[in-house]
PDB file of N, CA and C in Angstrom:
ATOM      1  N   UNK A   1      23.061   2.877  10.956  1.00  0.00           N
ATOM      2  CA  UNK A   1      22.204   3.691  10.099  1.00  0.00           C
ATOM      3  C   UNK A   1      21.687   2.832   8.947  1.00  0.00           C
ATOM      4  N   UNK A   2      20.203   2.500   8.662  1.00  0.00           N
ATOM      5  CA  UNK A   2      19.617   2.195   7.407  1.00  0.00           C
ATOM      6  C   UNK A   2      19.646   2.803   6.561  1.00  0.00           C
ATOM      7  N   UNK A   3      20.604   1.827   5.138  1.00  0.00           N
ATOM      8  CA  UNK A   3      20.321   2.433   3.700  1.00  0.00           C
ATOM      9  C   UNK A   3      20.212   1.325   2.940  1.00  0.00           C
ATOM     10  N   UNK A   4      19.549   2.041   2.113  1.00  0.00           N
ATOM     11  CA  UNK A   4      18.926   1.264   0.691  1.00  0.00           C
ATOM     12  C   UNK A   4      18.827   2.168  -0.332  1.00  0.00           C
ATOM     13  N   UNK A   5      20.085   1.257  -1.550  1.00  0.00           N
ATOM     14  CA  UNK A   5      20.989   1.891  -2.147  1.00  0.00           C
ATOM     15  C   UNK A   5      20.200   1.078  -3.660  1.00  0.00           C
ATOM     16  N   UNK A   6      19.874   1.696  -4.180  1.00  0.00           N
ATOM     17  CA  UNK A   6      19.141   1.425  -5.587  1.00  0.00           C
ATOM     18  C   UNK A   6      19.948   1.300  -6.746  1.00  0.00           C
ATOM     19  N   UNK A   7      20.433   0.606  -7.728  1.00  0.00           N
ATOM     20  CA  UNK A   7      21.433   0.208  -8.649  1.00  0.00           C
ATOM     21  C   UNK A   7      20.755  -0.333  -9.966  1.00  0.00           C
ATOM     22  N   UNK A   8      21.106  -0.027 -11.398  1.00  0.00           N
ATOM     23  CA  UNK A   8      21.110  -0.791 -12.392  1.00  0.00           C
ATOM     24  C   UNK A   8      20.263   0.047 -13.094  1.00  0.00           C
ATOM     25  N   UNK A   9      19.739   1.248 -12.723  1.00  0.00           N
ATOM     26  CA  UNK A   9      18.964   1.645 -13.590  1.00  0.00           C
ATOM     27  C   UNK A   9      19.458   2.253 -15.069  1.00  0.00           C
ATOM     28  N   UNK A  10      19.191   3.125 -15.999  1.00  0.00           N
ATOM     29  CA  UNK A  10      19.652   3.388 -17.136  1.00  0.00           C
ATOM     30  C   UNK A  10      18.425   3.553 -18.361  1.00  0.00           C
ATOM     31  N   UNK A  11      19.093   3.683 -19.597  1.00  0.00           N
ATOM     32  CA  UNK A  11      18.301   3.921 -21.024  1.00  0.00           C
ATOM     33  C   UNK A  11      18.606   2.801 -21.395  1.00  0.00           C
ATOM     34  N   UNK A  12      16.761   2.619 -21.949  1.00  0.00           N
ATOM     35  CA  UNK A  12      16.683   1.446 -22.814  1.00  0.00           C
ATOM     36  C   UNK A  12      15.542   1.321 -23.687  1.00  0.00           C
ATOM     37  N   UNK A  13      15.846   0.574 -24.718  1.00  0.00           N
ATOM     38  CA  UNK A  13      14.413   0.814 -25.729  1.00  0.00           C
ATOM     39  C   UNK A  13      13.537  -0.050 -25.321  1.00  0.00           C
ATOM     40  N   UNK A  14      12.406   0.822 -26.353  1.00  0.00           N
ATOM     41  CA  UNK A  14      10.867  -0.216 -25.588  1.00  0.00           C
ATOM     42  C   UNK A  14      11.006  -1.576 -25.940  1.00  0.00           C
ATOM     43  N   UNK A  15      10.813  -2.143 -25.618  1.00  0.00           N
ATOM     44  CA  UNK A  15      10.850  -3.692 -25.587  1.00  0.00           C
ATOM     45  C   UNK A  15      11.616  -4.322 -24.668  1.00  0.00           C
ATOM     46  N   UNK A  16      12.653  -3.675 -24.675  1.00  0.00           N
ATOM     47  CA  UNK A  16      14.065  -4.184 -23.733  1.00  0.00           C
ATOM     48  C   UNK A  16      13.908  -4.466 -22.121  1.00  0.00           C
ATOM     49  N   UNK A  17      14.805  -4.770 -21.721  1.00  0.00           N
ATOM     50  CA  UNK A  17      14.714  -5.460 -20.221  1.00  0.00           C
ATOM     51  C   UNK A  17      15.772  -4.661 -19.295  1.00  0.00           C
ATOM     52  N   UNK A  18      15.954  -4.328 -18.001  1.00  0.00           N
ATOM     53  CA  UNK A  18      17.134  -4.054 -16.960  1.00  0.00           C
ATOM     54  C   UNK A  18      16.418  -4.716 -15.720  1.00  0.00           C
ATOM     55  N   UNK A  19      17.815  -4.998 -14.362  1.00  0.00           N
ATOM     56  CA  UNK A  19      17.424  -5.388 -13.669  1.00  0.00           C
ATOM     57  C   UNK A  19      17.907  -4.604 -12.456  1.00  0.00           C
ATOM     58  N   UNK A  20      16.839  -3.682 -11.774  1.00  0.00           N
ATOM     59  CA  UNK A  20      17.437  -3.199 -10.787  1.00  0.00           C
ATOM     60  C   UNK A  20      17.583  -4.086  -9.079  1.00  0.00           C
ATOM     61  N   UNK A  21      18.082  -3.382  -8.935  1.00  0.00           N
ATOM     62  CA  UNK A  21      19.091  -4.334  -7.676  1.00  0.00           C
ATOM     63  C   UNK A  21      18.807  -2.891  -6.269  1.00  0.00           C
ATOM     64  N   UNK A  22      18.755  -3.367  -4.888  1.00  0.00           N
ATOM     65  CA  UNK A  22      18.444  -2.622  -3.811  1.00  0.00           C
ATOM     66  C   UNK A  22      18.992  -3.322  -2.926  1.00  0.00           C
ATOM     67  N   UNK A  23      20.652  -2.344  -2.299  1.00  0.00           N
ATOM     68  CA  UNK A  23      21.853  -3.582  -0.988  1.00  0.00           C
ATOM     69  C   UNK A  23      20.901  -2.820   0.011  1.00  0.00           C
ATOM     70  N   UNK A  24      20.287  -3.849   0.914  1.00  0.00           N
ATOM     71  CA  UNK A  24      20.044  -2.747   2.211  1.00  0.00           C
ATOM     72  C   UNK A  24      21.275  -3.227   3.040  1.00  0.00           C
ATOM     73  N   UNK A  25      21.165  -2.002   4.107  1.00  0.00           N
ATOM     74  CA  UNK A  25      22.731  -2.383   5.067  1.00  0.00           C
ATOM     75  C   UNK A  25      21.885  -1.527   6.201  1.00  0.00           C
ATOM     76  N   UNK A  26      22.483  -1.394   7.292  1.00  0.00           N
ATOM     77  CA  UNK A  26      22.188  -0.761   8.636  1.00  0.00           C
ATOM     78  C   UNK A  26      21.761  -2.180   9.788  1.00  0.00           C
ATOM     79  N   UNK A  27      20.553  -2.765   9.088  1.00  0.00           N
ATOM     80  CA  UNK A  27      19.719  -4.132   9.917  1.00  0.00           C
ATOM     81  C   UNK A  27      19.710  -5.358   8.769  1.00  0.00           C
ATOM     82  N   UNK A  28      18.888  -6.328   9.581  1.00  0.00           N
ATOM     83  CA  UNK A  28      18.540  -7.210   8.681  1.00  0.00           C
ATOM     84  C   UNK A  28      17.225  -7.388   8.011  1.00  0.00           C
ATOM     85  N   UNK A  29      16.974  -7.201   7.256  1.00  0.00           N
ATOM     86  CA  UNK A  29      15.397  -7.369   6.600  1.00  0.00           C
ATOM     87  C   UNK A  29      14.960  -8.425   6.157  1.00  0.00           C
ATOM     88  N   UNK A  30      15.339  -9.476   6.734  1.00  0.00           N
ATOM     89  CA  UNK A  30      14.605 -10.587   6.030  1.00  0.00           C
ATOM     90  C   UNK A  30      13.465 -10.900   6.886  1.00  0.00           C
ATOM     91  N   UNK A  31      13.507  -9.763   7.670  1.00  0.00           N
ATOM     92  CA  UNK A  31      12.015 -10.191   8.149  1.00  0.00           C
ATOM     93  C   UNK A  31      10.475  -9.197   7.896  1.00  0.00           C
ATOM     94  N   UNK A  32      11.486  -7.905   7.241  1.00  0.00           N
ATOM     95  CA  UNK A  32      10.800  -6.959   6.580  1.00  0.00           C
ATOM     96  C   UNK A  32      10.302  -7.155   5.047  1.00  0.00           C
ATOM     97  N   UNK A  33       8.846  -6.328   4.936  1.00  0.00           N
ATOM     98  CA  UNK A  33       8.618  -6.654   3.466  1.00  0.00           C
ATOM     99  C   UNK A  33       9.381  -5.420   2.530  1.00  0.00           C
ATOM    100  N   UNK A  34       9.523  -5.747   1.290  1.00  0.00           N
ATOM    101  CA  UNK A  34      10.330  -4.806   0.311  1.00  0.00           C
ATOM    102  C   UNK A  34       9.916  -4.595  -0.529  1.00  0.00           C
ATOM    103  N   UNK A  35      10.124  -4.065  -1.275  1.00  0.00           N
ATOM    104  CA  UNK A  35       9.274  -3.798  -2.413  1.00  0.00           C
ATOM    105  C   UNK A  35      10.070  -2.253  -3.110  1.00  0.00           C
ATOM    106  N   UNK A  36       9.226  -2.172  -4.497  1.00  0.00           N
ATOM    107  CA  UNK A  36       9.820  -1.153  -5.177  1.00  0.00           C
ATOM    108  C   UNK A  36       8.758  -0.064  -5.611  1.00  0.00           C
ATOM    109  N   UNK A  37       8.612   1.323  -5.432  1.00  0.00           N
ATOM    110  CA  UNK A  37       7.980   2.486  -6.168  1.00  0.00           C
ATOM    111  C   UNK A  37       8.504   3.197  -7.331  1.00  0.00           C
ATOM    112  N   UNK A  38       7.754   3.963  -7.500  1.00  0.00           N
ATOM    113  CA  UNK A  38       7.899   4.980  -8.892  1.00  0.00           C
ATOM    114  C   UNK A  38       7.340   6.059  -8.867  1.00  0.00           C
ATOM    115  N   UNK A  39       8.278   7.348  -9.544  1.00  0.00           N
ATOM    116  CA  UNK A  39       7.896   8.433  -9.989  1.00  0.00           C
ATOM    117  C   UNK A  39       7.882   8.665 -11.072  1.00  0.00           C
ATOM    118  N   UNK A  40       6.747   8.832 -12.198  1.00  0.00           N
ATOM    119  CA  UNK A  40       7.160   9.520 -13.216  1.00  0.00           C
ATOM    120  C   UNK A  40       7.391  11.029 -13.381  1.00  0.00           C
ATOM    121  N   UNK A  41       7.414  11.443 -14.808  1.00  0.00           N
ATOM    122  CA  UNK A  41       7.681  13.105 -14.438  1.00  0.00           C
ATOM    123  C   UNK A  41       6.611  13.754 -14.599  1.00  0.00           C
ATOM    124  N   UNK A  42       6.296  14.600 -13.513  1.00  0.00           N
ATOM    125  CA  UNK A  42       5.005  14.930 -13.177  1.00  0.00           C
ATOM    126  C   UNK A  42       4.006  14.250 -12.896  1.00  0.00           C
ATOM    127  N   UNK A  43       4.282  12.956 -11.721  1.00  0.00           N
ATOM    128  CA  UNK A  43       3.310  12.326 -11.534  1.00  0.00           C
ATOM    129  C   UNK A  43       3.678  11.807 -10.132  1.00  0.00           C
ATOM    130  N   UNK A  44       2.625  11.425  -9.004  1.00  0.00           N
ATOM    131  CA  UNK A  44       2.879  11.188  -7.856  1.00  0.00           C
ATOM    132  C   UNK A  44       3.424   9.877  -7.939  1.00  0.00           C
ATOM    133  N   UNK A  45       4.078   9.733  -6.624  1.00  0.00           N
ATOM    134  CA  UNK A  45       4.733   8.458  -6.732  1.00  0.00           C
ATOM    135  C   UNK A  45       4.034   7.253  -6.622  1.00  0.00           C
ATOM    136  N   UNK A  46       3.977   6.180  -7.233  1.00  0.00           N
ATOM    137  CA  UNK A  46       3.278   5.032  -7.454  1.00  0.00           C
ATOM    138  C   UNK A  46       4.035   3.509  -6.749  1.00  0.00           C
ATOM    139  N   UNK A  47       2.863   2.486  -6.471  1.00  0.00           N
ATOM    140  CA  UNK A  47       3.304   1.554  -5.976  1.00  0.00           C
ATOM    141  C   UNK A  47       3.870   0.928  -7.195  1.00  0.00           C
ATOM    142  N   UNK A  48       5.171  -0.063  -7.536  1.00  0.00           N
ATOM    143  CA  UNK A  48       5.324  -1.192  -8.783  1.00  0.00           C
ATOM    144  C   UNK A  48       4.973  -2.949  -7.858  1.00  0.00           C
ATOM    145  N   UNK A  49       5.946  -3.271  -6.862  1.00  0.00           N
ATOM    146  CA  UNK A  49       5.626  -4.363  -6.462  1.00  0.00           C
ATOM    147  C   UNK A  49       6.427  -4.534  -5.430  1.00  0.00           C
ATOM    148  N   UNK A  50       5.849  -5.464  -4.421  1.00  0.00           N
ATOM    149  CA  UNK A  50       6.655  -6.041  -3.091  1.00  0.00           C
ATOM    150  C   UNK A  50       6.207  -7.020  -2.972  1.00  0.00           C
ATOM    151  N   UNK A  51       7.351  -7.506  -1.914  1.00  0.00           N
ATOM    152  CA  UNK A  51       6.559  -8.860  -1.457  1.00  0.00           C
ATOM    153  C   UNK A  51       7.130  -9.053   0.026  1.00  0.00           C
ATOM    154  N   UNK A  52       6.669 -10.292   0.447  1.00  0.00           N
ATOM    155  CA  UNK A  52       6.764 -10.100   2.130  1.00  0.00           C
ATOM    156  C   UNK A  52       8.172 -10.772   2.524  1.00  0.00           C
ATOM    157  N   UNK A  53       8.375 -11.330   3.699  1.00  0.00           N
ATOM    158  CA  UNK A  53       9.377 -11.477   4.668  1.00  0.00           C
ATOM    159  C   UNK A  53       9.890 -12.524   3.773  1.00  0.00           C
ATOM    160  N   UNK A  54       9.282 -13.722   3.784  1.00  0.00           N
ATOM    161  CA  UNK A  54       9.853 -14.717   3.137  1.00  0.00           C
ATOM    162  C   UNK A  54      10.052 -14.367   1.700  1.00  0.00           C
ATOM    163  N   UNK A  55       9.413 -13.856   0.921  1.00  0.00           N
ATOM    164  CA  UNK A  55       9.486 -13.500  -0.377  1.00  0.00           C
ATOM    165  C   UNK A  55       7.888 -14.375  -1.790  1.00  0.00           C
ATOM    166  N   UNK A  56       7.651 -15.077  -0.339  1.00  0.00           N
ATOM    167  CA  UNK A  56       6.516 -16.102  -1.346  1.00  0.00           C
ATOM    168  C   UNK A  56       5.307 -15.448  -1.062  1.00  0.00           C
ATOM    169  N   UNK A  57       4.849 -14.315  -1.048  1.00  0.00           N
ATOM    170  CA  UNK A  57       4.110 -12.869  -1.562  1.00  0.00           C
ATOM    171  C   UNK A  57       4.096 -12.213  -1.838  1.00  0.00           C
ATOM    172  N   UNK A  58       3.498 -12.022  -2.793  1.00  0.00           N
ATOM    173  CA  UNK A  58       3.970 -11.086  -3.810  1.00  0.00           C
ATOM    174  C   UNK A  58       3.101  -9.867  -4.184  1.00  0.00           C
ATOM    175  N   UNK A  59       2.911  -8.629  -5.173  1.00  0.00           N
ATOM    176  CA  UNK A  59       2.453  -8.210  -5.174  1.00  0.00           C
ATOM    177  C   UNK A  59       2.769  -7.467  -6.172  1.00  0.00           C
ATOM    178  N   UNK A  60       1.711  -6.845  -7.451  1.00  0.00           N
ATOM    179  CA  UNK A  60       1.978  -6.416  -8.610  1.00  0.00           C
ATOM    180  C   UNK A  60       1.136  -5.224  -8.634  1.00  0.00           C
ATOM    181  N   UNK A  61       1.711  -3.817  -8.863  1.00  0.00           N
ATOM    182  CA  UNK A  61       0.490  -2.806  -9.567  1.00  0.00           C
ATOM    183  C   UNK A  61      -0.361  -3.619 -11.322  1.00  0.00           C
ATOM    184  N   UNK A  62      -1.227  -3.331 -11.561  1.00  0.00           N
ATOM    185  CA  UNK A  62      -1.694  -3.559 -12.601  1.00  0.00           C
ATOM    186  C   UNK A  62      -1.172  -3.644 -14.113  1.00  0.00           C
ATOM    187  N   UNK A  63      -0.874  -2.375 -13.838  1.00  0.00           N
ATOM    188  CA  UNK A  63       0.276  -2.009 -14.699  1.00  0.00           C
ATOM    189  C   UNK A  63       1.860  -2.505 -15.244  1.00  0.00           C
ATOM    190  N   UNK A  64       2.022  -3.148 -14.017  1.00  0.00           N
ATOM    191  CA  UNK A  64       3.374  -4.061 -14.381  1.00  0.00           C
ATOM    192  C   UNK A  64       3.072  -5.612 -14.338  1.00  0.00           C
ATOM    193  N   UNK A  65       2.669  -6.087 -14.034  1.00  0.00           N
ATOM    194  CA  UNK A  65       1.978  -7.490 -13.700  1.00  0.00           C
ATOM    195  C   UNK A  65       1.983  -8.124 -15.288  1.00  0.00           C
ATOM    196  N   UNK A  66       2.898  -9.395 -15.308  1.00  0.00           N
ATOM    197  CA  UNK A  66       2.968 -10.522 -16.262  1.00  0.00           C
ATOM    198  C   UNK A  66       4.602  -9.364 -17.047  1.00  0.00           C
ATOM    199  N   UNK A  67       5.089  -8.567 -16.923  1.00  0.00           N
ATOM    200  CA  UNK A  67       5.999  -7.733 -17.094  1.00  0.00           C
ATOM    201  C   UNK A  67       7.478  -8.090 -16.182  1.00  0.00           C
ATOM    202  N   UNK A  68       6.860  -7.197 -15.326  1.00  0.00           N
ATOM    203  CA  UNK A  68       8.201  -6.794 -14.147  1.00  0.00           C
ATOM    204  C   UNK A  68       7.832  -8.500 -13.227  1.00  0.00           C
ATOM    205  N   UNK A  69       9.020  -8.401 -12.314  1.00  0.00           N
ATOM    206  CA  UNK A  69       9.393  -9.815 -11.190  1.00  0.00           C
ATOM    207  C   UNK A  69      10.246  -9.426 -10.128  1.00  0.00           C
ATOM    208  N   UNK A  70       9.571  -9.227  -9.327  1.00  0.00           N
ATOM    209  CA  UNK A  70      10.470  -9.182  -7.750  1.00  0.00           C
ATOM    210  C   UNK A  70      10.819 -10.124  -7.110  1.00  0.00           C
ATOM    211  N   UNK A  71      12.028 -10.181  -6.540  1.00  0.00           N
ATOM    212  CA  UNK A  71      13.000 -11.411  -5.842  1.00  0.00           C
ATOM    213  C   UNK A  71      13.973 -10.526  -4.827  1.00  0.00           C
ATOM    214  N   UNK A  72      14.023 -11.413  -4.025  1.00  0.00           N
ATOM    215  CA  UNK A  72      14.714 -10.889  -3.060  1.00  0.00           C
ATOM    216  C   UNK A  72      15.686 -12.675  -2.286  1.00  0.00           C
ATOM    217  N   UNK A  73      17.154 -11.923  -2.071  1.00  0.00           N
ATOM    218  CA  UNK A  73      18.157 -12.884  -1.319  1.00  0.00           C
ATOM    219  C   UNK A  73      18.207 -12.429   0.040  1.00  0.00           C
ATOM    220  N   UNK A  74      17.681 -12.927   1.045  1.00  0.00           N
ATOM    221  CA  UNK A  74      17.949 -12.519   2.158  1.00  0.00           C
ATOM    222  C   UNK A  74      19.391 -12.569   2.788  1.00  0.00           C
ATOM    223  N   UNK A  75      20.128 -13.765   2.091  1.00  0.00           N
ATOM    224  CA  UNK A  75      21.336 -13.724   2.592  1.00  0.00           C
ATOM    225  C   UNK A  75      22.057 -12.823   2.347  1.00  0.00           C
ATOM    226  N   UNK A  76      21.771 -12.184   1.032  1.00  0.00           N
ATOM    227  CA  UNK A  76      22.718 -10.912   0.757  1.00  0.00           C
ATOM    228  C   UNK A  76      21.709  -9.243   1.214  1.00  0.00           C
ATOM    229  N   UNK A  77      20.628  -9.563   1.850  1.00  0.00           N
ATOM    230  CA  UNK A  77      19.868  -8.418   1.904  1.00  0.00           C
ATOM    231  C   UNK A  77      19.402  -7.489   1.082  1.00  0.00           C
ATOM    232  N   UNK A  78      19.301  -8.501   0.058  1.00  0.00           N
ATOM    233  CA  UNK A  78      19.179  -7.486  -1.515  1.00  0.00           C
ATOM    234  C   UNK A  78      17.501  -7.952  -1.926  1.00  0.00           C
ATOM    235  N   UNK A  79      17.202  -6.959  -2.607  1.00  0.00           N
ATOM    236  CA  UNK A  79      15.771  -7.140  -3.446  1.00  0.00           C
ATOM    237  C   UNK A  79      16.176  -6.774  -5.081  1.00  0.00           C
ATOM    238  N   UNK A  80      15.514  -7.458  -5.273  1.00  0.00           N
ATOM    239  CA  UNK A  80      15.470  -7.239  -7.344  1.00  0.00           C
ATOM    240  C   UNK A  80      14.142  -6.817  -7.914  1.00  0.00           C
ATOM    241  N   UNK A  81      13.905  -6.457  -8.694  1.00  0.00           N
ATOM    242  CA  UNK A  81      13.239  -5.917  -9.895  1.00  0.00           C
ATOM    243  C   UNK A  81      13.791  -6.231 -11.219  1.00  0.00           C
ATOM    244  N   UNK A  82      13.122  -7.345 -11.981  1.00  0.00           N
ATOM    245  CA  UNK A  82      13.600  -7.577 -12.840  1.00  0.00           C
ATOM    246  C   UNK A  82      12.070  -6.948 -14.112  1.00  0.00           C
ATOM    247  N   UNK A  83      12.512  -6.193 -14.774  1.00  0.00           N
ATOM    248  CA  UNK A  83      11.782  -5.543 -15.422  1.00  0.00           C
ATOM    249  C   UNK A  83      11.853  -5.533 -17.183  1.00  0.00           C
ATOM    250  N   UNK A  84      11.027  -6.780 -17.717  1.00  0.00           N
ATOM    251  CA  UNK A  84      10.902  -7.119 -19.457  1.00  0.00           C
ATOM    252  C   UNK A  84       9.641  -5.945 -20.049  1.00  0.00           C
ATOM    253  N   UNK A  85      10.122  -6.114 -21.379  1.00  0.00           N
ATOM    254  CA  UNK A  85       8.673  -5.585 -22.134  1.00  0.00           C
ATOM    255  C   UNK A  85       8.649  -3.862 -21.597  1.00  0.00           C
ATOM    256  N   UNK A  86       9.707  -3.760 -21.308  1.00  0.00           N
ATOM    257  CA  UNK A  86       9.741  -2.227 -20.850  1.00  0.00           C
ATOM    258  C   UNK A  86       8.866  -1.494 -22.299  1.00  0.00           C
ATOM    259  N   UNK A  87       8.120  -0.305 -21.316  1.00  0.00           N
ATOM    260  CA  UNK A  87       7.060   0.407 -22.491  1.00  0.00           C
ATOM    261  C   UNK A  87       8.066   2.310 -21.804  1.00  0.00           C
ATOM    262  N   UNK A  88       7.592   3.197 -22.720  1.00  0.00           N
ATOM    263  CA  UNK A  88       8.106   4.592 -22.530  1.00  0.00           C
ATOM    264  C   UNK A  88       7.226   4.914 -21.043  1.00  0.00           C
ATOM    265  N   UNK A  89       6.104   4.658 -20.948  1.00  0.00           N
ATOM    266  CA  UNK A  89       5.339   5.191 -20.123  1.00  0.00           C
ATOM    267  C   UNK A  89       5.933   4.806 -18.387  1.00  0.00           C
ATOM    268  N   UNK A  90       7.444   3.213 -18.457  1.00  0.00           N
ATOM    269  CA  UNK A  90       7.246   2.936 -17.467  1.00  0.00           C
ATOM    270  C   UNK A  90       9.030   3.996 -16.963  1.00  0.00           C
ATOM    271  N   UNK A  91       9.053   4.694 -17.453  1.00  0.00           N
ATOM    272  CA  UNK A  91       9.769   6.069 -17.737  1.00  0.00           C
ATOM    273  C   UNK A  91       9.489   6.440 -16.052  1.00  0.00           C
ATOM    274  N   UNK A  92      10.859   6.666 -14.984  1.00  0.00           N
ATOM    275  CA  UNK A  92      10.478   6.764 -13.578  1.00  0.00           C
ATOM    276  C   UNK A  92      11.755   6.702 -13.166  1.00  0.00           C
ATOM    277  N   UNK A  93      11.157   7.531 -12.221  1.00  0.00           N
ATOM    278  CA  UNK A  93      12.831   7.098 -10.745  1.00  0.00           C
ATOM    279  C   UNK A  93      11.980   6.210 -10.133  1.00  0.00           C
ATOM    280  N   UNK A  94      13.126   5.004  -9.773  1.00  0.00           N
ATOM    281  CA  UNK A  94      12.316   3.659  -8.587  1.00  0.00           C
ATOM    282  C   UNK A  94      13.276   3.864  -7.801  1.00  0.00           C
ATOM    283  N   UNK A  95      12.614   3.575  -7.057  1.00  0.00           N
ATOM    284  CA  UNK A  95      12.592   3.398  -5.400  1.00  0.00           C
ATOM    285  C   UNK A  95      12.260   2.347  -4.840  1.00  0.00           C
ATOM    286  N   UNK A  96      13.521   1.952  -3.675  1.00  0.00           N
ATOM    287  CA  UNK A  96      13.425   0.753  -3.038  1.00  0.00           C
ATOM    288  C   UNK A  96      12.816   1.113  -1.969  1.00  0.00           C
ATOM    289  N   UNK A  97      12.458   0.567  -1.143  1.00  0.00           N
ATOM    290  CA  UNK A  97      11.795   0.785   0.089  1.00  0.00           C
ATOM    291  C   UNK A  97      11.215  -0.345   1.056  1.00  0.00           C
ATOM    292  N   UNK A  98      11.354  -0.642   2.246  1.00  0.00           N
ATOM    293  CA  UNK A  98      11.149  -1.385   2.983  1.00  0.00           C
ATOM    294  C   UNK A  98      10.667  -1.092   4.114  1.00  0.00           C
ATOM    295  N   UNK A  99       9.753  -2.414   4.949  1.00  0.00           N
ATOM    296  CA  UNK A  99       9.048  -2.072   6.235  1.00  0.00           C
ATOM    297  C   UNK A  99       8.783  -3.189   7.313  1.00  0.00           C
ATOM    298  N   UNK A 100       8.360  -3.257   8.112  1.00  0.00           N
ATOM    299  CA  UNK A 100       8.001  -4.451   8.983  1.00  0.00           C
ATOM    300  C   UNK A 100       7.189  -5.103   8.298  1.00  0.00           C
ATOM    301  N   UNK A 101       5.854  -4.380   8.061  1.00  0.00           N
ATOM    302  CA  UNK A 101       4.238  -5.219   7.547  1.00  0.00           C
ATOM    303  C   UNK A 101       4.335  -4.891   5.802  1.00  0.00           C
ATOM    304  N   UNK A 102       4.335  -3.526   5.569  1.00  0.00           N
ATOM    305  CA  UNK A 102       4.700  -2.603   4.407  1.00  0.00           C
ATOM    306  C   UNK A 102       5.816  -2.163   3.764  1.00  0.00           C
ATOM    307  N   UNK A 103       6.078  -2.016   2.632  1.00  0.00           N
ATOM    308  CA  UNK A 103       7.454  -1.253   2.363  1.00  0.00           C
ATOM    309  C   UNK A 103       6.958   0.579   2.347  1.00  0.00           C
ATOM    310  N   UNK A 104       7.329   0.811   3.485  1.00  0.00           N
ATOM    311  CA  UNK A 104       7.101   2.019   3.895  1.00  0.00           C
ATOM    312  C   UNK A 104       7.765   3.070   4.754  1.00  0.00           C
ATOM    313  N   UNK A 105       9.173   2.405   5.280  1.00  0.00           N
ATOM    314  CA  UNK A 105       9.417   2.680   6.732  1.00  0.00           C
ATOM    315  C   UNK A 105      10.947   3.786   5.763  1.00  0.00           C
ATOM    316  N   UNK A 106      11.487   2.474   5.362  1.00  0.00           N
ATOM    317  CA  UNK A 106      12.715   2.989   5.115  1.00  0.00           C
ATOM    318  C   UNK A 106      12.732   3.307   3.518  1.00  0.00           C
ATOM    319  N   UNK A 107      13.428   4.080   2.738  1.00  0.00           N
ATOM    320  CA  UNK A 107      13.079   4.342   1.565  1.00  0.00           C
ATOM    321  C   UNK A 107      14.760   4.676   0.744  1.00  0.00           C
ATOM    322  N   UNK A 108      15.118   4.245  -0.142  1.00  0.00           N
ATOM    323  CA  UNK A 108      16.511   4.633  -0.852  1.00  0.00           C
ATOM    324  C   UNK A 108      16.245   5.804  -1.805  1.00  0.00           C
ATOM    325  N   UNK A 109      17.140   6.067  -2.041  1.00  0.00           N
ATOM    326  CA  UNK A 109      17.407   7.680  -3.269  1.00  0.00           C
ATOM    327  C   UNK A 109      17.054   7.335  -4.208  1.00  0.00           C
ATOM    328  N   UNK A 110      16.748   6.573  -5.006  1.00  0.00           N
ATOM    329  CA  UNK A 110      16.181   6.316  -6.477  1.00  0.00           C
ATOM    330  C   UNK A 110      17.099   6.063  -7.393  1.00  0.00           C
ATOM    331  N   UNK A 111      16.768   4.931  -8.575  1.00  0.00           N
ATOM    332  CA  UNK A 111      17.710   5.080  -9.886  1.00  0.00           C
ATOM    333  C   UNK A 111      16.448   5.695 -11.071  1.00  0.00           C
ATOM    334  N   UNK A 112      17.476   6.229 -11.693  1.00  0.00           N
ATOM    335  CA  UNK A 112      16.583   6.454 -13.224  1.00  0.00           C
ATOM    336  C   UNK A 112      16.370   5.884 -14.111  1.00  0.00           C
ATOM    337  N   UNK A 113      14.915   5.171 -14.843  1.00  0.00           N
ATOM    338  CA  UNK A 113      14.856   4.220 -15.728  1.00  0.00           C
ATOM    339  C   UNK A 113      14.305   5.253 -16.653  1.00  0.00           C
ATOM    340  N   UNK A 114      15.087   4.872 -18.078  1.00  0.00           N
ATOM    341  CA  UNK A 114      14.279   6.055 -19.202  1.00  0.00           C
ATOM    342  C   UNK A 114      14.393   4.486 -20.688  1.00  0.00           C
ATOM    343  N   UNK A 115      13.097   4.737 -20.834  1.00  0.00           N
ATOM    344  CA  UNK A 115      12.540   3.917 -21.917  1.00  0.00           C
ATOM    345  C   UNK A 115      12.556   4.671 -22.961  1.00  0.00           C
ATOM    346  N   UNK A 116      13.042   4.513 -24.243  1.00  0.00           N
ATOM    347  CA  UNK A 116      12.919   5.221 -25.143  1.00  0.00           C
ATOM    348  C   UNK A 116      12.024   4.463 -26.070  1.00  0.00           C
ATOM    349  N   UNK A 117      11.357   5.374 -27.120  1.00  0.00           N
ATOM    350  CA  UNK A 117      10.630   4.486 -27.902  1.00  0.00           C
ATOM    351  C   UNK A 117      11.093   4.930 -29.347  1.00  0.00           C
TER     352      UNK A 117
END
């Protein structure tokens, strides 16, 4: 069974930094792309960033770009989100999620990031 288990989220003030963390287990994904989404409250869920199999593509919403940094260890099957310069607005449940071409297929339960200002 595929899961992807989302970790590290929490409260933090604006400016501040956390780094969320995503174990997948069931398969191996290092050949899948990964990547991370978002919900805010009352708002549809949004892309933040992925990147592909190897990890040397990348991919930023607008909005987080020169901010947030995705990395991923294939040996441990983990993806990161390392997320600076946190603002209130980036206030969300993230979501890990992964796919063959897309991160789309498989999706984890979410952690809660709350930015305070």
């Amino acid at each position: 069974q595929v899961q992807l288990v989302e970790s590290g989220g929490g409260l933090v003030q604006a400016g501040g930094s956390l780094r969320l963390s995503c174990a997948a287990s069931g398969r191996t994904f290092s050949s899948y792309s990964m990547g991370w989404f978002r919900q805010g409250p009352g708002k549809e869920r949004e892309f933040v960033a992925a990147n592909g199999w190897s990890g040397g593509i990348t991919y930023y919403a607008d909005s987080v770009k020169g901010r947030f940094t995705i990395s991923r260890d294939n040996a441990k099957n983990t993806v990161y989100l390392q997320m600076n310069s946190l603002k209130p607005e980036d206030t969300a449940v993230y979501y890990c999620a992964a796919g063959p071409t897309w991160p789309n297929e498989y999706w984890g339960q979410g952690t809660q990031v709350t930015v305070s200002s």
